[in-house]
Protein backbone atom coordinates (compact mmCIF):
# COMPACT_ATOMS: atom_id res chain seq x y z
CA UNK A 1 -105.68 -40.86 -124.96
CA UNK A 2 -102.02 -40.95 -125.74
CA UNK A 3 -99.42 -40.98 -122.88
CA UNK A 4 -95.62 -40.73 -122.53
CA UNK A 5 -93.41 -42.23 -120.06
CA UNK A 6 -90.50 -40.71 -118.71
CA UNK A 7 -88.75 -42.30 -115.44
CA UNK A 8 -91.56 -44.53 -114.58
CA UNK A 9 -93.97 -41.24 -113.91
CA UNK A 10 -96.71 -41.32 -116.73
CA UNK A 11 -98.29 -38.06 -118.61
CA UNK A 12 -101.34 -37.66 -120.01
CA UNK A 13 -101.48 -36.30 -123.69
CA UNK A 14 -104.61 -34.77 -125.09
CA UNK A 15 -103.83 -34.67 -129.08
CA UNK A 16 -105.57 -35.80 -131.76
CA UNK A 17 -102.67 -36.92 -133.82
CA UNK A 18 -98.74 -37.60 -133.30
CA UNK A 19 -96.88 -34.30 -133.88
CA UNK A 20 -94.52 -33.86 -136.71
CA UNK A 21 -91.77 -31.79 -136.14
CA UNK A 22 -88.78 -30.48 -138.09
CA UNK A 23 -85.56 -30.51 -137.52
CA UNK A 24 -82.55 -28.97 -138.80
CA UNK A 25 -78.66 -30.93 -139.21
CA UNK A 26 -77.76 -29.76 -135.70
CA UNK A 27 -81.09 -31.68 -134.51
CA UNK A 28 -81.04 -34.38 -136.86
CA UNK A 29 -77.68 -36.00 -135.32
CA UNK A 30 -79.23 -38.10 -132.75
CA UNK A 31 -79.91 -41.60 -133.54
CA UNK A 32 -83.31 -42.26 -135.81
CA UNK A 33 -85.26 -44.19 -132.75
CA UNK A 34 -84.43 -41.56 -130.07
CA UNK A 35 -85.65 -38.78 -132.74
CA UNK A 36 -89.14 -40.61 -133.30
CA UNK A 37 -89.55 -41.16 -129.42
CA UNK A 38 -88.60 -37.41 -128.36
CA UNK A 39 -90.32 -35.66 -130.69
CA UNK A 40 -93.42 -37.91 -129.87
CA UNK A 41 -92.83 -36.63 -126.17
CA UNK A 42 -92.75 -33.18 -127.20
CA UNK A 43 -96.30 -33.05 -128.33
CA UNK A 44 -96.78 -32.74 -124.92
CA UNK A 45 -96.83 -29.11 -122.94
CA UNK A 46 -97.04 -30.78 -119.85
CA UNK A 47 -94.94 -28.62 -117.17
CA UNK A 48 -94.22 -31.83 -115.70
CA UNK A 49 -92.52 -32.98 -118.28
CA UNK A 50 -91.09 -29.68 -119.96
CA UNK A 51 -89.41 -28.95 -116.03
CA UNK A 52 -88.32 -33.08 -115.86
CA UNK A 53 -85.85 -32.39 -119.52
CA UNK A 54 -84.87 -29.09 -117.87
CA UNK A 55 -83.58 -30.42 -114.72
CA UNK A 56 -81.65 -33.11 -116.59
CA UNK A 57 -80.50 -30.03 -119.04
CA UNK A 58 -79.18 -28.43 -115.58
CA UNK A 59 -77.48 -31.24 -113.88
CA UNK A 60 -75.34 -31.90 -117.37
CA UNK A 61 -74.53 -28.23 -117.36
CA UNK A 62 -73.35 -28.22 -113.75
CA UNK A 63 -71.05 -31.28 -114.57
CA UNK A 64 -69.57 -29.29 -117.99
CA UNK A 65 -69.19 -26.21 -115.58
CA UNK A 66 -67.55 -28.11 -112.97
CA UNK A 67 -64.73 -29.10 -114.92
CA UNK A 68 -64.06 -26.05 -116.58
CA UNK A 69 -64.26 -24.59 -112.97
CA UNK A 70 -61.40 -27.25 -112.14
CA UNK A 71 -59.04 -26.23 -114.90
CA UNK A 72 -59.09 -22.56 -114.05
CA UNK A 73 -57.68 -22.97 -111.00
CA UNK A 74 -55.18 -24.97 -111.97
CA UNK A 75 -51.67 -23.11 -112.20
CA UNK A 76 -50.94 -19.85 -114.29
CA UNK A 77 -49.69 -21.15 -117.69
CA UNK A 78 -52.13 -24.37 -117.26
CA UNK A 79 -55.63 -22.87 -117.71
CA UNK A 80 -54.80 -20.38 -121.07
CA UNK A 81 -57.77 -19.70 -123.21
CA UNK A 82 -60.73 -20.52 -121.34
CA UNK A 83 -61.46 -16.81 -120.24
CA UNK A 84 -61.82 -13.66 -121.69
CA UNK A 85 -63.82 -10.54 -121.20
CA UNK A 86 -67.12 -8.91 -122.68
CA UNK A 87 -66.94 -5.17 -123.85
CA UNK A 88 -67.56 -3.69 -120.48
CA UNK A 89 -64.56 -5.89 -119.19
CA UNK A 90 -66.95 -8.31 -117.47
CA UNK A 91 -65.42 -11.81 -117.68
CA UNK A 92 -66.91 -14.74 -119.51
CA UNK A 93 -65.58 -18.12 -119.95
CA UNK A 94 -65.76 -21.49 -121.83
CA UNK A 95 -68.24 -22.63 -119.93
CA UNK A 96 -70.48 -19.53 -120.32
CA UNK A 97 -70.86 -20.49 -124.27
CA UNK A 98 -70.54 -24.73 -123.68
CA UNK A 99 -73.57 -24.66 -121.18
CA UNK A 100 -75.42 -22.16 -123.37
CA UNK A 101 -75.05 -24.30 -126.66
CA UNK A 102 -75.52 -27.43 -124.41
CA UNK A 103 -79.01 -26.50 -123.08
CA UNK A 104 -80.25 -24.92 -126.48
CA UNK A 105 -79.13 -28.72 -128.11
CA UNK A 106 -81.41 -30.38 -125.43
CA UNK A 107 -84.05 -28.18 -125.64
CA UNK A 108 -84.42 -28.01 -129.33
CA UNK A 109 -84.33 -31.89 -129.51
CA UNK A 110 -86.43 -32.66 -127.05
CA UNK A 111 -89.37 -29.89 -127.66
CA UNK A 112 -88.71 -29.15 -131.37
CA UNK A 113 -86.62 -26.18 -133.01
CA UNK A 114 -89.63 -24.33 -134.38
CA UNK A 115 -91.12 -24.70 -130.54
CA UNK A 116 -88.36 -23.97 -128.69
CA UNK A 117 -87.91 -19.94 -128.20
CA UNK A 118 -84.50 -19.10 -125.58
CA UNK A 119 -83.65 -15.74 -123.91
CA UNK A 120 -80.25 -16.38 -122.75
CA UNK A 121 -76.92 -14.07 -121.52
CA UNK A 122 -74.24 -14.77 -124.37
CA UNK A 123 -73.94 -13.94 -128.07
CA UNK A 124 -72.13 -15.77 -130.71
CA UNK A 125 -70.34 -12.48 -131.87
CA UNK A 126 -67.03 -13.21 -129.66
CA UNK A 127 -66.49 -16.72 -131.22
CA UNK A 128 -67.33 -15.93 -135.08
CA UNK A 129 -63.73 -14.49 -135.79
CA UNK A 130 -60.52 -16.17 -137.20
CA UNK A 131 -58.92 -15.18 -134.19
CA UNK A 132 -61.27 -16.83 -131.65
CA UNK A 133 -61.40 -20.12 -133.44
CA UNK A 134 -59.21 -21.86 -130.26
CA UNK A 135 -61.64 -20.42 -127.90
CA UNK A 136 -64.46 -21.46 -130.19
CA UNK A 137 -61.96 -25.28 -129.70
CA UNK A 138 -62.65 -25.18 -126.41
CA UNK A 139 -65.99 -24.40 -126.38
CA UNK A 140 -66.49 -27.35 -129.21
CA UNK A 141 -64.83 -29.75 -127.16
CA UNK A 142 -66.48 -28.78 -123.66
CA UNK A 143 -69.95 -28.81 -125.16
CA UNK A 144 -69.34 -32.72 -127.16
CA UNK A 145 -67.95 -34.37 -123.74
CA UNK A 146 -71.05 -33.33 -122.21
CA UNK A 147 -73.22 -34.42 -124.80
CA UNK A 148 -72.06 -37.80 -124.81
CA UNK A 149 -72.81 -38.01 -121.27
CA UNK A 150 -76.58 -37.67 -122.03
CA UNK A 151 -77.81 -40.96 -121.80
CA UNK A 152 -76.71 -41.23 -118.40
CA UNK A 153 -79.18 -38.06 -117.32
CA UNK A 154 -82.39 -39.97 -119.31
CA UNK A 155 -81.87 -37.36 -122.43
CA UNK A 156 -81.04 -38.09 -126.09
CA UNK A 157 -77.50 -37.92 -127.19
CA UNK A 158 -76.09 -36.73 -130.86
CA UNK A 159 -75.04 -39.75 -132.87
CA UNK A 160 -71.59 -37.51 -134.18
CA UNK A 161 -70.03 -34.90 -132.32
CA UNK A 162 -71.16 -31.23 -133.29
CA UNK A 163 -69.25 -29.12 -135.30
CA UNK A 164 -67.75 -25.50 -134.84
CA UNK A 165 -70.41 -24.18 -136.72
CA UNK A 166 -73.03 -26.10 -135.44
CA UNK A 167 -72.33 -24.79 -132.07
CA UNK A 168 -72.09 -21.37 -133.22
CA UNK A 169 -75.62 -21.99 -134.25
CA UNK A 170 -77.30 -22.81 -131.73
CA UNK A 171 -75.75 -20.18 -129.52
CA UNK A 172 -77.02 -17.51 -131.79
CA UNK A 173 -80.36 -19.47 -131.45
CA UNK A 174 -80.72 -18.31 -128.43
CA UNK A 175 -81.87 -14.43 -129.42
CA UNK A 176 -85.46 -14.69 -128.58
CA UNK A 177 -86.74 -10.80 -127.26
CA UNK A 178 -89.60 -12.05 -124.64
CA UNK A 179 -92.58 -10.44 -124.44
CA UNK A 180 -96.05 -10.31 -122.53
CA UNK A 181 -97.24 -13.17 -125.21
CA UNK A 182 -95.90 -16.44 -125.95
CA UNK A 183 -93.47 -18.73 -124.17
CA UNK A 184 -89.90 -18.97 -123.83
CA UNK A 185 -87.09 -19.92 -122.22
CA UNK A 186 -84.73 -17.69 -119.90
CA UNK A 187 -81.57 -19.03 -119.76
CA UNK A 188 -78.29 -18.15 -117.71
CA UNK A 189 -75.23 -20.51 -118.33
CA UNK A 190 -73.28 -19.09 -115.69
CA UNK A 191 -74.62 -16.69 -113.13
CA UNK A 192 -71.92 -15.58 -111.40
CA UNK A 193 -68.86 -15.62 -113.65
CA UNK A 194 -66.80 -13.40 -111.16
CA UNK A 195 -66.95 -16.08 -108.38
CA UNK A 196 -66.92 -18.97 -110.69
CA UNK A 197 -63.57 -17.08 -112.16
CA UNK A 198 -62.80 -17.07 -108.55
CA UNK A 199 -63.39 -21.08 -107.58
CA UNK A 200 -66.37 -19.56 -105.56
CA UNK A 201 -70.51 -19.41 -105.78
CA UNK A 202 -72.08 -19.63 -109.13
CA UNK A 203 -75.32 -20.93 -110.23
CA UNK A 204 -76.79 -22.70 -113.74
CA UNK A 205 -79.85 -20.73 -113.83
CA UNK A 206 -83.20 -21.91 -116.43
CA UNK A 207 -86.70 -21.15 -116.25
CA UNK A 208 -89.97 -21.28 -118.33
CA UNK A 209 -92.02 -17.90 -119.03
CA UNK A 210 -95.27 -18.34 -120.79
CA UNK A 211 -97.37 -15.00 -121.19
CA UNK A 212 -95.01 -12.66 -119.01
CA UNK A 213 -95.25 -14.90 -116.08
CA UNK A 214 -92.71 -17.80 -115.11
CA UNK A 215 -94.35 -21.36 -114.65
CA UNK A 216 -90.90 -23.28 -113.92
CA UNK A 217 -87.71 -22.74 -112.94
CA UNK A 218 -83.99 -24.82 -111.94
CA UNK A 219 -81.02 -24.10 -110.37
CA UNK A 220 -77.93 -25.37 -110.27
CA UNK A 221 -75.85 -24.94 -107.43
CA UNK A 222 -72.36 -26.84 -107.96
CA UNK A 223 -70.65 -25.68 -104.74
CA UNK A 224 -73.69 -25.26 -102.19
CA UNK A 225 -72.55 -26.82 -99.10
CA UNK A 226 -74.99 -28.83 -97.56
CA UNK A 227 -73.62 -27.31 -94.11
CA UNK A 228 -75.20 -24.24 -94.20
CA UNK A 229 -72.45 -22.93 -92.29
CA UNK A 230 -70.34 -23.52 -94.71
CA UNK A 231 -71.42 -20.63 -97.36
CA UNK A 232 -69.71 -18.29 -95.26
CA UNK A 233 -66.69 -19.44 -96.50
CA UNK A 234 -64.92 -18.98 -99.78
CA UNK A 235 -64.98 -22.18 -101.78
CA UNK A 236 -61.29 -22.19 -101.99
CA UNK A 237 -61.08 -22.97 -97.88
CA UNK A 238 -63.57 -25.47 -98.50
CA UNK A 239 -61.84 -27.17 -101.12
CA UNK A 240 -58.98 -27.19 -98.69
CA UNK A 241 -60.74 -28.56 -95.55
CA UNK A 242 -62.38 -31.10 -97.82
CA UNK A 243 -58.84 -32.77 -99.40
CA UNK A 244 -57.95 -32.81 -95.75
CA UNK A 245 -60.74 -34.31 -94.52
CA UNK A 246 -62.18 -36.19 -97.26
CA UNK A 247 -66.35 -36.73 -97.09
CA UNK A 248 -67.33 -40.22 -96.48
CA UNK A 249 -67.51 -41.92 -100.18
CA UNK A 250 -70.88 -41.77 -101.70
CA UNK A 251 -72.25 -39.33 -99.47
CA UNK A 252 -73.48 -35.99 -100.27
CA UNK A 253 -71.57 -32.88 -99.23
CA UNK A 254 -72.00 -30.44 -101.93
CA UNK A 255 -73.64 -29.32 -104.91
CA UNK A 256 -77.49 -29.24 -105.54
CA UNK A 257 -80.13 -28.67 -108.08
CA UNK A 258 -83.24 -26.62 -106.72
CA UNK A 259 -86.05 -26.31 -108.85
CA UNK A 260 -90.41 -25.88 -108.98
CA UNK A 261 -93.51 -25.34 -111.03
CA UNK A 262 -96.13 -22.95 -110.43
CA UNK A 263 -98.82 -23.48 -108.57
CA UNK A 264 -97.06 -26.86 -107.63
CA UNK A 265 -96.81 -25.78 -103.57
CA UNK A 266 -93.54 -27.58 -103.08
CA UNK A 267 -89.59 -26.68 -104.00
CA UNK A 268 -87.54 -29.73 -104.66
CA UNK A 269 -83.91 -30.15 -104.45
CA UNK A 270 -81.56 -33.09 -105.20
CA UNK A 271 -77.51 -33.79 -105.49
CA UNK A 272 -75.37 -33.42 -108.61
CA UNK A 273 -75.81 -36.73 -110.92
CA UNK A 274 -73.47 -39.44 -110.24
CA UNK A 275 -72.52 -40.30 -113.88
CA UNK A 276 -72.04 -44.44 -112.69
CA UNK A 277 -75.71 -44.17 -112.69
CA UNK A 278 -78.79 -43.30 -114.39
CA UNK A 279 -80.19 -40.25 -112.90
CA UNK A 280 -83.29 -40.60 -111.35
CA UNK A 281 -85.47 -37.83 -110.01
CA UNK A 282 -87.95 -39.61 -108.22
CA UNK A 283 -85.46 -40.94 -105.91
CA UNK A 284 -82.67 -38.61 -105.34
CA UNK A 285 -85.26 -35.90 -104.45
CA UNK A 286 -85.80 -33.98 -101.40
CA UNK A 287 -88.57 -31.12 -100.56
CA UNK A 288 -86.86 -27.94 -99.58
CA UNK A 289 -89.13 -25.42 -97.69
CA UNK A 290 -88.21 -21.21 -96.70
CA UNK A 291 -87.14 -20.93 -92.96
CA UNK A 292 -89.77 -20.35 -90.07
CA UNK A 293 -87.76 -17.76 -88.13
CA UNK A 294 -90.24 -14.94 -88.42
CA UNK A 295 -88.70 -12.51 -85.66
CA UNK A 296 -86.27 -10.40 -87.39
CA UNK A 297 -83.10 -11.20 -84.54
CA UNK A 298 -82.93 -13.94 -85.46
CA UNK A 299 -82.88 -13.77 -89.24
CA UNK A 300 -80.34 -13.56 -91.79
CA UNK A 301 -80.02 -11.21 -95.25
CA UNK A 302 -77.82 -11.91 -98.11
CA UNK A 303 -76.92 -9.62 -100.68
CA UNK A 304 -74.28 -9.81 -103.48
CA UNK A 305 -70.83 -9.66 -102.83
CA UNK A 306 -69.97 -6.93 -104.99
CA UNK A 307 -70.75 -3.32 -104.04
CA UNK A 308 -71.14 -2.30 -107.79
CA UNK A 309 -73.89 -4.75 -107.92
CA UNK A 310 -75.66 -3.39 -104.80
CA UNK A 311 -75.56 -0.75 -102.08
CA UNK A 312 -74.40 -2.73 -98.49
CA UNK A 313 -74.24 0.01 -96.28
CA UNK A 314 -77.90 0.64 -97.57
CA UNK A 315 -78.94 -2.98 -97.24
CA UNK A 316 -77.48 -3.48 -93.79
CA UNK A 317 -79.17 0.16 -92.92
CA UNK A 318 -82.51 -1.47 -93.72
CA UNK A 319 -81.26 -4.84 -91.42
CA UNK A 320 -80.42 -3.22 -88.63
CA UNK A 321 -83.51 -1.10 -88.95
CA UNK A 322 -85.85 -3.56 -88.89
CA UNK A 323 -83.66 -5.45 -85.73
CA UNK A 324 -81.51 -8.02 -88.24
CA UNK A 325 -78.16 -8.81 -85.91
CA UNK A 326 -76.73 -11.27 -87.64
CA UNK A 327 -73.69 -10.22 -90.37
CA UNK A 328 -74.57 -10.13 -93.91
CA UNK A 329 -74.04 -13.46 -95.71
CA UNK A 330 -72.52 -12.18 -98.97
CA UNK A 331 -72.67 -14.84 -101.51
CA UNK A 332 -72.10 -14.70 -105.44
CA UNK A 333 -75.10 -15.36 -108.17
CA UNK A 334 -78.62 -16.33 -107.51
CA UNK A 335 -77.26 -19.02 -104.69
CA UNK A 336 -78.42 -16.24 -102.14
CA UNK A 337 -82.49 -17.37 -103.90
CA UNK A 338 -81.07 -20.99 -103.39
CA UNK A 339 -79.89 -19.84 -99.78
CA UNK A 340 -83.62 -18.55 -99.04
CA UNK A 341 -85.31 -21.44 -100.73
CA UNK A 342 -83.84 -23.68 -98.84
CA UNK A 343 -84.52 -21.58 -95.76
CA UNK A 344 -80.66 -21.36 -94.56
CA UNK A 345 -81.38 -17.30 -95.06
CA UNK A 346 -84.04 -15.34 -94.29
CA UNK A 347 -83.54 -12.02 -96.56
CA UNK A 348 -82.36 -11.55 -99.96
CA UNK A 349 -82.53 -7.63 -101.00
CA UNK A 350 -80.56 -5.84 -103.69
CA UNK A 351 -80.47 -1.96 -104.49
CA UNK A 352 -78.87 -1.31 -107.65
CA UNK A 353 -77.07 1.70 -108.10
CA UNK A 354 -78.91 4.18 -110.77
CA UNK A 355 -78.95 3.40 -114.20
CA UNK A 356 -78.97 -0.63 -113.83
CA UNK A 357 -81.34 -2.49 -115.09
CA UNK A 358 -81.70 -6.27 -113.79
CA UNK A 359 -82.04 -8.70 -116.47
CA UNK A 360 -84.88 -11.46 -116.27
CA UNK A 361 -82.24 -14.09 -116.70
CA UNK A 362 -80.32 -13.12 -113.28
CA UNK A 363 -84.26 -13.38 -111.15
CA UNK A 364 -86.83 -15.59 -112.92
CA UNK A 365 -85.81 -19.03 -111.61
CA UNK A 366 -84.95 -18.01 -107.87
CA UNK A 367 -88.02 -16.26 -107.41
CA UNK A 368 -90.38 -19.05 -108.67
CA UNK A 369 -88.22 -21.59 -105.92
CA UNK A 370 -88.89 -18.93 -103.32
CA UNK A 371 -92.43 -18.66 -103.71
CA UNK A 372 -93.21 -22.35 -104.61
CA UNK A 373 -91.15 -23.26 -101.56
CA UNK A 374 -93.12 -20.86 -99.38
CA UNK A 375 -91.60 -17.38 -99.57
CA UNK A 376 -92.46 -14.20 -101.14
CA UNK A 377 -90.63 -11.98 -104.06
CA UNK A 378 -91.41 -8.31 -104.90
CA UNK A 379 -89.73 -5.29 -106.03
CA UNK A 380 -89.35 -2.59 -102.91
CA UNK A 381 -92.54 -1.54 -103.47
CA UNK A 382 -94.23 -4.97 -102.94
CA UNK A 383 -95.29 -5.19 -106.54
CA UNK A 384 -94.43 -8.89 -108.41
CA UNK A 385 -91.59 -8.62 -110.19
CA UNK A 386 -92.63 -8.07 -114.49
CA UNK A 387 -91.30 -10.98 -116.48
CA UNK A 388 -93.28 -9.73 -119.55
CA UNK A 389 -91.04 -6.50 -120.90
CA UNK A 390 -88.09 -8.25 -122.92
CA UNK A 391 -84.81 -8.75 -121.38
CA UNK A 392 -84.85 -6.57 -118.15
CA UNK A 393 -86.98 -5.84 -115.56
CA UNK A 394 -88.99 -2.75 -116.70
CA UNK A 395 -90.70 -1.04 -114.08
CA UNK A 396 -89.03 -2.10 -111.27
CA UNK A 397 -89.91 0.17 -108.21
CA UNK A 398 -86.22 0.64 -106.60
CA UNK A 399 -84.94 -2.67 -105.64
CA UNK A 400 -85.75 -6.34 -105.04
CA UNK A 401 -86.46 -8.30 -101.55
CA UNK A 402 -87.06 -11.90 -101.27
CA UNK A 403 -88.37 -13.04 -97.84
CA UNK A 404 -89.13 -16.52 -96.52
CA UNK A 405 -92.34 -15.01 -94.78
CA UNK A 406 -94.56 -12.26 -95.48
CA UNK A 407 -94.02 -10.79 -92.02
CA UNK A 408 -90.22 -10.02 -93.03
CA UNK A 409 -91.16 -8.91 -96.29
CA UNK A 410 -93.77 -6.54 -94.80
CA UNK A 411 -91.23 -4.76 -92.51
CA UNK A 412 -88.51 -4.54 -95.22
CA UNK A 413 -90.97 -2.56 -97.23
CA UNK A 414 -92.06 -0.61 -94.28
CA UNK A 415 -88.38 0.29 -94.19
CA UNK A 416 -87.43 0.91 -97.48
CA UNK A 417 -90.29 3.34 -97.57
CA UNK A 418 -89.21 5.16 -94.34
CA UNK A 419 -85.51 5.63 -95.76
CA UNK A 420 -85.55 5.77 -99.44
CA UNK A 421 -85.65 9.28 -99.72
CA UNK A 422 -82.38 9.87 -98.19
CA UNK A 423 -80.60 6.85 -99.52
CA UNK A 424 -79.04 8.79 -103.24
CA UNK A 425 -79.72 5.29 -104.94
């Protein structure tokens, strides 16, 4: 019996021989004695320890993401170059490609290139011109800061800093289709880039799929208040409130990473790493659990805040129906799973408009947190949501409702069924 220690918590390994694994110049840059000892830890398929490296992989790329946040809102003139915007005029920022190359680097080292397979939001394409090549600067010098900071999260660090190329690389690595067979990992750097744009919501989203069904999945929240109340509010107000009233030092105000395993029966949650210290997840952990309010007056529904994304006066039709009072909390990215999961809502539900299709990337971490914490995810239809078609969500029966109880889910449906006809989604 072979076993691995990470953090003082001991795994089991049931192999016959150390694994040998190869790795290419982007891989090979960490020192020789943290090579031998990770890729000995990689022999290991323990979800434990595969969802341990990807909640350190998280909590690095919500420190790169915060201060790339920072810098856009500085003043016009002050933050040039660190946004642009996709083909269909989305926008899509340094961080989007730092966190992406970031998480495929720790990945990869830790689990093996040849064993590491990533589903993830961005392509290389937008960085591989002459023109881009300060953009691609940026994205270079975001994604080496973080790396060096990788000792302090209990993860390997490159000996040199990565080059342009390099990064390029292992962005474009990231091109894995899915499938009902195999595993792989779904990855979303940013969710959210419109409110992160904005110095709002937006959430680091990773999770683990292995034959069409997710087994793990984190979270990162960077601005989650830990006053619920305070998610009503745009980010921008709370940054003001907080320079005026600074939070006691060392205490923890904002900013969380949420994350489970299946069949684990508990969501965990714990505050963004304090680089002064080595991050430990033993002790900086907390249980999170869905609410208990079961009668619908006294619930509360998110939904995203923009209307192209979703139908409100469809959603809050449906609320109202089923005798929701409260006002919608509209929040940016998968925070509104993170806002269920940690039972300060009741009711997520989206309706696209006709002709989306909902990428697996934008569900597959909230809904394992949801269910693992207690709460229940279906399409409208109350079928589980299909993780095993590719990229989107084929199949999906009209729309998407998370619930912290099956009693709320059960009379959402009810609803949905009773109105859908007369809804032109």
């Amino acid at each position: 019996m072979l076993s691995f220690t990470i953090n003082t918590v001991v795994f089991p390994i049931q192999v016959p021989v150390p694994a040998r694994w190869r790795w290419k110049q982007v891989c090979a840059s960490a020192t020789a004695e943290n090579r031998l000892a990770w890729a000995q830890q990689s022999a290991c398929r323990d979800r434990d320890g595969e969802l341990e490296v990807a909640v350190k992989a998280v909590q690095m790329a919500c420190g790169l993401c915060q201060r790339v946040q920072e810098a856009l809102l500085l003043p016009a003139g002050q933050n040039s170059g660190l946004k642009t915007s996709k083909d269909d005029r989305s926008p899509v920022t340094v961080a989007d490609w730092a966190v992406q190359a970031t998480v495929s680097w720790v990945l990869s080292q830790c689990f093996g290139e040849e064993h590491t397979s990533i589903i993830a939001e961005e392509d290389e394409s937008e960085l591989s011109s002459a023109e881009s090549t300060p953009l691609l600067d940026l994205v270079v010098s975001s994604v080496n800061r973080c790396l060096r900071e990788a000792p302090s999260y209990g993860l390997p660090g490159p000996e040199r800093e990565l080059r342009r190329t390099e990064i390029v690389e292992l962005i474009g690595r990231c091109n894995s289709r899915g499938g009902p067979k195999g595993r792989f990992w779904v990855l979303d750097p940013v969710d959210g880039t419109l409110g992160f744009v904005r110095g709002d919501q937006y959430a680091i989203a990773l999770a683990l799929i292995e034959d069409g069904e997710v087994v793990l999945g984190v979270l990162g929240c960077p601005n989650y208040p830990m006053k619920k109340e305070w998610l009503n509010y745009h980010q921008r107000y709370y940054r003001l409130v907080s320079n005026l009233s600074p939070p006691a030092f060392g205490s923890w105000h904002k900013g969380c990473v949420l994350y489970a395993r299946k069949g684990g029966g508990q969501a965990w949650m714990q505050p963004l790493h304090d680089l002064t210290q080595v991050l430990d997840l033993e002790k900086s952990a907390r249980v999170i659990q869905v609410s208990s309010v079961s009668d619908p007056a006294g619930a509360t529904f998110c939904e995203p805040v923009e209307k192209a994304n979703s139908n409100h006066l469809f959603t809050e039709g449906l609320a109202h129906s089923v005798g929701v009072r409260k006002q919608p909390l509209r929040v940016y990215s998968m925070v509104k799973y993170a806002a269920v999961a940690r039972g300060h809502a009741e009711i997520f539900m989206k309706f696209a408009r006709a002709g989306y299709k909902e990428k697996i990337w934008d569900h597959a971490a909230g809904v394992i947190i949801i269910q693992e914490a207690g709460g229940v995810v279906t399409d409208a239809r109350g079928s589980p949501l299909d993780f095993s078609k590719g990229v989107y969500l084929e199949g999906l029966d009209r729309g998407i409702i998370a619930c912290s109880g099956a009693l709320l889910h059960g009379r959402i449906i009810e609803a949905v069924d009773a109105s859908w006809d007369s809804s032109n989604l």
